[in-house]
Every structure is written in C-alpha cells, then in structure tokens.
N, C-alpha and C. Protein backbone atom coordinates (compact mmCIF):
# COMPACT_ATOMS: atom_id res chain seq x y z
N UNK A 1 9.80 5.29 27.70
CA UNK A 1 9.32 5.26 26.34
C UNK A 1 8.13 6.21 26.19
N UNK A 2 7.90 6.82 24.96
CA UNK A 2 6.94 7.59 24.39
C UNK A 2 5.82 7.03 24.08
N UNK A 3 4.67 6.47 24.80
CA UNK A 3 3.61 5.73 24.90
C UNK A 3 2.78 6.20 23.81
N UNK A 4 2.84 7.40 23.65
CA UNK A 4 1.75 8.24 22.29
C UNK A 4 2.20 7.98 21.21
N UNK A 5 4.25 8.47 20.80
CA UNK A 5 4.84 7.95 19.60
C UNK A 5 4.31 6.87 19.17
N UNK A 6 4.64 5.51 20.24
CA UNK A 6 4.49 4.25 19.78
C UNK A 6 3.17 3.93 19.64
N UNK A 7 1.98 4.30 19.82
CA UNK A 7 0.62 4.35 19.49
C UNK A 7 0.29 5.10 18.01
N UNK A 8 0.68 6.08 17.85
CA UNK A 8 0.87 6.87 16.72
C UNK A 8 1.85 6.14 15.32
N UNK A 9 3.02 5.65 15.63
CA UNK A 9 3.38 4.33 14.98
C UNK A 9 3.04 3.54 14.21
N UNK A 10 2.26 2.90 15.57
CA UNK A 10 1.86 1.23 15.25
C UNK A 10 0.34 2.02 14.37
N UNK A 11 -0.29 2.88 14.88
CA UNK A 11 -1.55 3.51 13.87
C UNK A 11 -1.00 3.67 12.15
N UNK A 12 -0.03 4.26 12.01
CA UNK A 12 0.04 4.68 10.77
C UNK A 12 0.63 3.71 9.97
N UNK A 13 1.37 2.67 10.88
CA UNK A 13 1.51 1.29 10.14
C UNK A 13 0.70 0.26 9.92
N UNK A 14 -0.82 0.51 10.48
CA UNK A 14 -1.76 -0.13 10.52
C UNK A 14 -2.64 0.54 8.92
N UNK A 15 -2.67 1.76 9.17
CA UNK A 15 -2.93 2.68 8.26
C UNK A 15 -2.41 2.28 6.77
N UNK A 16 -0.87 2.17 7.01
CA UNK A 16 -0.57 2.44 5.86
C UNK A 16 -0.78 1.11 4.60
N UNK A 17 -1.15 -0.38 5.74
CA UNK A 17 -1.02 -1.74 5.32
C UNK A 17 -2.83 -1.60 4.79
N UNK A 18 -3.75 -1.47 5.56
CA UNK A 18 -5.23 -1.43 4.74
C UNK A 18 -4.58 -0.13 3.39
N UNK A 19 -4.37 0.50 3.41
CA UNK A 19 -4.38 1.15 1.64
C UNK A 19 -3.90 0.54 0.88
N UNK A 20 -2.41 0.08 1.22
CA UNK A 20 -1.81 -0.67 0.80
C UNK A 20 -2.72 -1.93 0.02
N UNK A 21 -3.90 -2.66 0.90
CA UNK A 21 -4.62 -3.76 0.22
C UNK A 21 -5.13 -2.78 -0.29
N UNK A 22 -5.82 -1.77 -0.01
CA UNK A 22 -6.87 -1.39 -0.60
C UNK A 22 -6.81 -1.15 -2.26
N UNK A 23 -5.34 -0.17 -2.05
CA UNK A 23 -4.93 -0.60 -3.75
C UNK A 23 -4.76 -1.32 -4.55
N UNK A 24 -4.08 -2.55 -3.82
CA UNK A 24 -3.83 -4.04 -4.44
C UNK A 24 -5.15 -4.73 -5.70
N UNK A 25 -6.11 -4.20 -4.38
CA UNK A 25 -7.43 -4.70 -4.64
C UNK A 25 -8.36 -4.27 -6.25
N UNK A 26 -8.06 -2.66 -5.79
CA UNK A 26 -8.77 -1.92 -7.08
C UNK A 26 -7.89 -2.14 -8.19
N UNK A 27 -6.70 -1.96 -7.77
CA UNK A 27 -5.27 -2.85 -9.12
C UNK A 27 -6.59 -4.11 -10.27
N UNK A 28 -6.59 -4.73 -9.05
CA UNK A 28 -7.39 -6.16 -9.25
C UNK A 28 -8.32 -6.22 -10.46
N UNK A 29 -9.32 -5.19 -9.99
CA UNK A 29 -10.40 -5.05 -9.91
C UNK A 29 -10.35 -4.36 -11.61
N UNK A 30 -9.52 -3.41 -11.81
CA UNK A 30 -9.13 -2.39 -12.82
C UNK A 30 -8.35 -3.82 -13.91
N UNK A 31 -7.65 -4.64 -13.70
CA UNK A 31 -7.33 -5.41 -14.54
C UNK A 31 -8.36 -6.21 -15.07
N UNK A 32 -9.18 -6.84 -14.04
CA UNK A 32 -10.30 -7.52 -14.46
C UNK A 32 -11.34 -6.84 -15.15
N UNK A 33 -11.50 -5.85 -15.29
CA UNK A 33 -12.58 -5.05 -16.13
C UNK A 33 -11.41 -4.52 -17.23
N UNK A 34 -10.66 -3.99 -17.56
CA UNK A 34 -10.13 -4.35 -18.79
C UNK A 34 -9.82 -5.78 -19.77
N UNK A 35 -9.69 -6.64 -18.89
CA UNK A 35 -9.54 -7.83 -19.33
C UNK A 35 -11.32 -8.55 -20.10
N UNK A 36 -12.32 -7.95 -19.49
CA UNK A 36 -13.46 -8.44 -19.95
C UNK A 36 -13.94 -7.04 -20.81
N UNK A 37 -13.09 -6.00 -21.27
CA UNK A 37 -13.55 -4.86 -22.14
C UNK A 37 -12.42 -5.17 -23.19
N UNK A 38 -11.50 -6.12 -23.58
CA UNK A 38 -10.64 -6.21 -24.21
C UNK A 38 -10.84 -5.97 -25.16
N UNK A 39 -10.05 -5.07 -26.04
CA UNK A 39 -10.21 -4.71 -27.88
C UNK A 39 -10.74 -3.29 -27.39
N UNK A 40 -11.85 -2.81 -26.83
CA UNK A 40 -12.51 -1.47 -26.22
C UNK A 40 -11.60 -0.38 -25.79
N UNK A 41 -11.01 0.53 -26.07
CA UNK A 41 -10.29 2.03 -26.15
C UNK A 41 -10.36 2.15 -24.44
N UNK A 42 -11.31 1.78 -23.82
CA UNK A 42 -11.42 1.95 -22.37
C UNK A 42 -10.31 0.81 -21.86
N UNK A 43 -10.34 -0.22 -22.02
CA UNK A 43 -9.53 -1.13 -21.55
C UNK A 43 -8.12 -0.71 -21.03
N UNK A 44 -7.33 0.35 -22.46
CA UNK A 44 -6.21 0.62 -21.89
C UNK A 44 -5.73 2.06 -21.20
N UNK A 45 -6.61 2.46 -20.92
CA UNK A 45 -7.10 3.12 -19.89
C UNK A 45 -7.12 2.64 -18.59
N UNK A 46 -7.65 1.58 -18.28
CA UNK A 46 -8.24 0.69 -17.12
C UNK A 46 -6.83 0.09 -16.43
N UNK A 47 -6.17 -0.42 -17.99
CA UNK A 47 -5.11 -0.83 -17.35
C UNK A 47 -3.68 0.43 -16.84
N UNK A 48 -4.00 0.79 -17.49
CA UNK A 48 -3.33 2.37 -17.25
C UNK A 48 -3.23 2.67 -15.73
N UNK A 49 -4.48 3.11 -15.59
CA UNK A 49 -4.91 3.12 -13.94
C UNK A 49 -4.25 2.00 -12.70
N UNK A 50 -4.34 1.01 -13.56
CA UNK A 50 -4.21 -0.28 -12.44
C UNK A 50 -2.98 -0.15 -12.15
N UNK A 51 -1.94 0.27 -13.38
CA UNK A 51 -0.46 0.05 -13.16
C UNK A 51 -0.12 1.59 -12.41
N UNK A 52 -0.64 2.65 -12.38
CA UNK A 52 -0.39 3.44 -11.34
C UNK A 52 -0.43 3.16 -9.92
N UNK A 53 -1.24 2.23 -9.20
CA UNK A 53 -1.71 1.95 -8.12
C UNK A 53 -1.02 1.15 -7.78
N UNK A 54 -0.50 -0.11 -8.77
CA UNK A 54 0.83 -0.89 -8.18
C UNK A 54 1.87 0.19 -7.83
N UNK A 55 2.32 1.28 -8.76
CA UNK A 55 2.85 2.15 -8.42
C UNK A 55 3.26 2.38 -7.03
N UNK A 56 2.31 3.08 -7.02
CA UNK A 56 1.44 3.49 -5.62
C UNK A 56 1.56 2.25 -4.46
N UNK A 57 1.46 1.60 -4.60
CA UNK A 57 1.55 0.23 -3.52
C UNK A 57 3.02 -0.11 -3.22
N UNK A 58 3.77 0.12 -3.96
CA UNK A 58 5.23 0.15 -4.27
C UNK A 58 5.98 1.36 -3.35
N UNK A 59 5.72 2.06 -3.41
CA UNK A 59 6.35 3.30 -2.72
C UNK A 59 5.46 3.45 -1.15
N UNK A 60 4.29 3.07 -1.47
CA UNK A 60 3.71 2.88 0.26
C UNK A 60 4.42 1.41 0.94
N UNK A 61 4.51 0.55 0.43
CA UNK A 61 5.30 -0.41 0.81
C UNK A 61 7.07 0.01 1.06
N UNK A 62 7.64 1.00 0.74
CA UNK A 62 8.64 1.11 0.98
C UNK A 62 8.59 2.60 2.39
N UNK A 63 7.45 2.79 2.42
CA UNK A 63 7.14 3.59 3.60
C UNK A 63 6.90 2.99 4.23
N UNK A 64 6.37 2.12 4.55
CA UNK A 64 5.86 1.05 6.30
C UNK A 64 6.78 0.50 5.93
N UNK A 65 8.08 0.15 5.14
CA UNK A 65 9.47 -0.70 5.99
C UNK A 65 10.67 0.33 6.44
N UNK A 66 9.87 1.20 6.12
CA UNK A 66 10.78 2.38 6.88
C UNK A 66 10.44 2.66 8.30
N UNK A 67 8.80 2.46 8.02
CA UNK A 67 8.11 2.92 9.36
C UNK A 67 8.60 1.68 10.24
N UNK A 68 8.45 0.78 9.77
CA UNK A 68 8.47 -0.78 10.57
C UNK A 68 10.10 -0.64 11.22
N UNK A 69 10.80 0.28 10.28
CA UNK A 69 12.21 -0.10 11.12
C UNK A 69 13.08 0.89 11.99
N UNK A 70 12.21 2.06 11.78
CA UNK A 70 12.17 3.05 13.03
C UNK A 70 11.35 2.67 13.98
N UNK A 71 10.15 1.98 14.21
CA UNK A 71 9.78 1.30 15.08
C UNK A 71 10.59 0.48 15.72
N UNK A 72 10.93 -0.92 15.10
CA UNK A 72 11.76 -1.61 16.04
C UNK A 72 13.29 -0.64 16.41
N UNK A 73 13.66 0.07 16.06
CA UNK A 73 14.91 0.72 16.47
C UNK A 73 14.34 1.64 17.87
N UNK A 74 13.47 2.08 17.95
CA UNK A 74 12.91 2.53 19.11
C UNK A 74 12.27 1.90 19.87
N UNK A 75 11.51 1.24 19.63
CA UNK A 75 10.42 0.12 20.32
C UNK A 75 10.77 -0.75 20.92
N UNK A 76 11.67 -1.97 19.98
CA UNK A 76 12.21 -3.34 20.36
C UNK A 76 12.94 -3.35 21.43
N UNK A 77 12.97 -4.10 22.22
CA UNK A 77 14.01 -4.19 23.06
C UNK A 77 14.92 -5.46 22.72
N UNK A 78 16.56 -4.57 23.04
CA UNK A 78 17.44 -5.82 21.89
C UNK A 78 17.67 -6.87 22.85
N UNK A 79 18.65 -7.85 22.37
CA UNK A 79 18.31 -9.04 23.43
C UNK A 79 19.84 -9.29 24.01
C-alpha cells in the first residue's frame, strides 16, 4: 500500500469535513442576522449568501463521499 496516498486521503477528507462545518456554521450565522435585520434590504442579501454556502456544503459533501469511497476501495481490506 501507498502509505503517503492514504495519508494524503484521510488529510483531505479531514480537510474537506472542517469546511464543510465551517460553512454550515456561517450558513447559521448569515440566517440569524437576517432574521434579526428582518424588513432591512440587507437581510435578503444575508440570506442570499447563506443559501450559496448550503450550496457549497452540498457539492463538498458530495466530494468527501467520493473521496470516502475511493478510500475504502483502496484502503479497506474486504472480508
């Protein structure tokens, strides 16, 4: 086995799961400050933003189950 691949891997699937929150989070964060600017021209803006980042969380989530399953196809050992 490729000791670096699978280090390099498990990194970018580690990688890719903190952005993954990290977006979740500012999503969060971007709803809740529109939600307390409500009626305000900024608000839908705010929410604007937020729904890009689910976006965004959406398509990185469909990259680490790609990553996750070229991993176990190389990695796992079957039984």
């Amino acid at each position: 086995m490729n000791e670096g691949l699978r280090k390099a891997m498990l990194g970018r699937m580690k990688a890719l799961s903190v952005k993954i929150a990290a977006l979740n989070t500012t999503a969060d964060e971007l709803v809740r400050s529109a939600i307390l600017l409500d009626g305000e021209p900024i608000a839908q803006t705010l929410l604007g933003r937020a729904q890009r980042r689910r976006v965004q969380v959406l398509v990185m989530q469909g990259r680490l189950a790609a990553l996750r399953e070229r991993y176990d196809t190389r990695f796992r050992p079957m039984p």
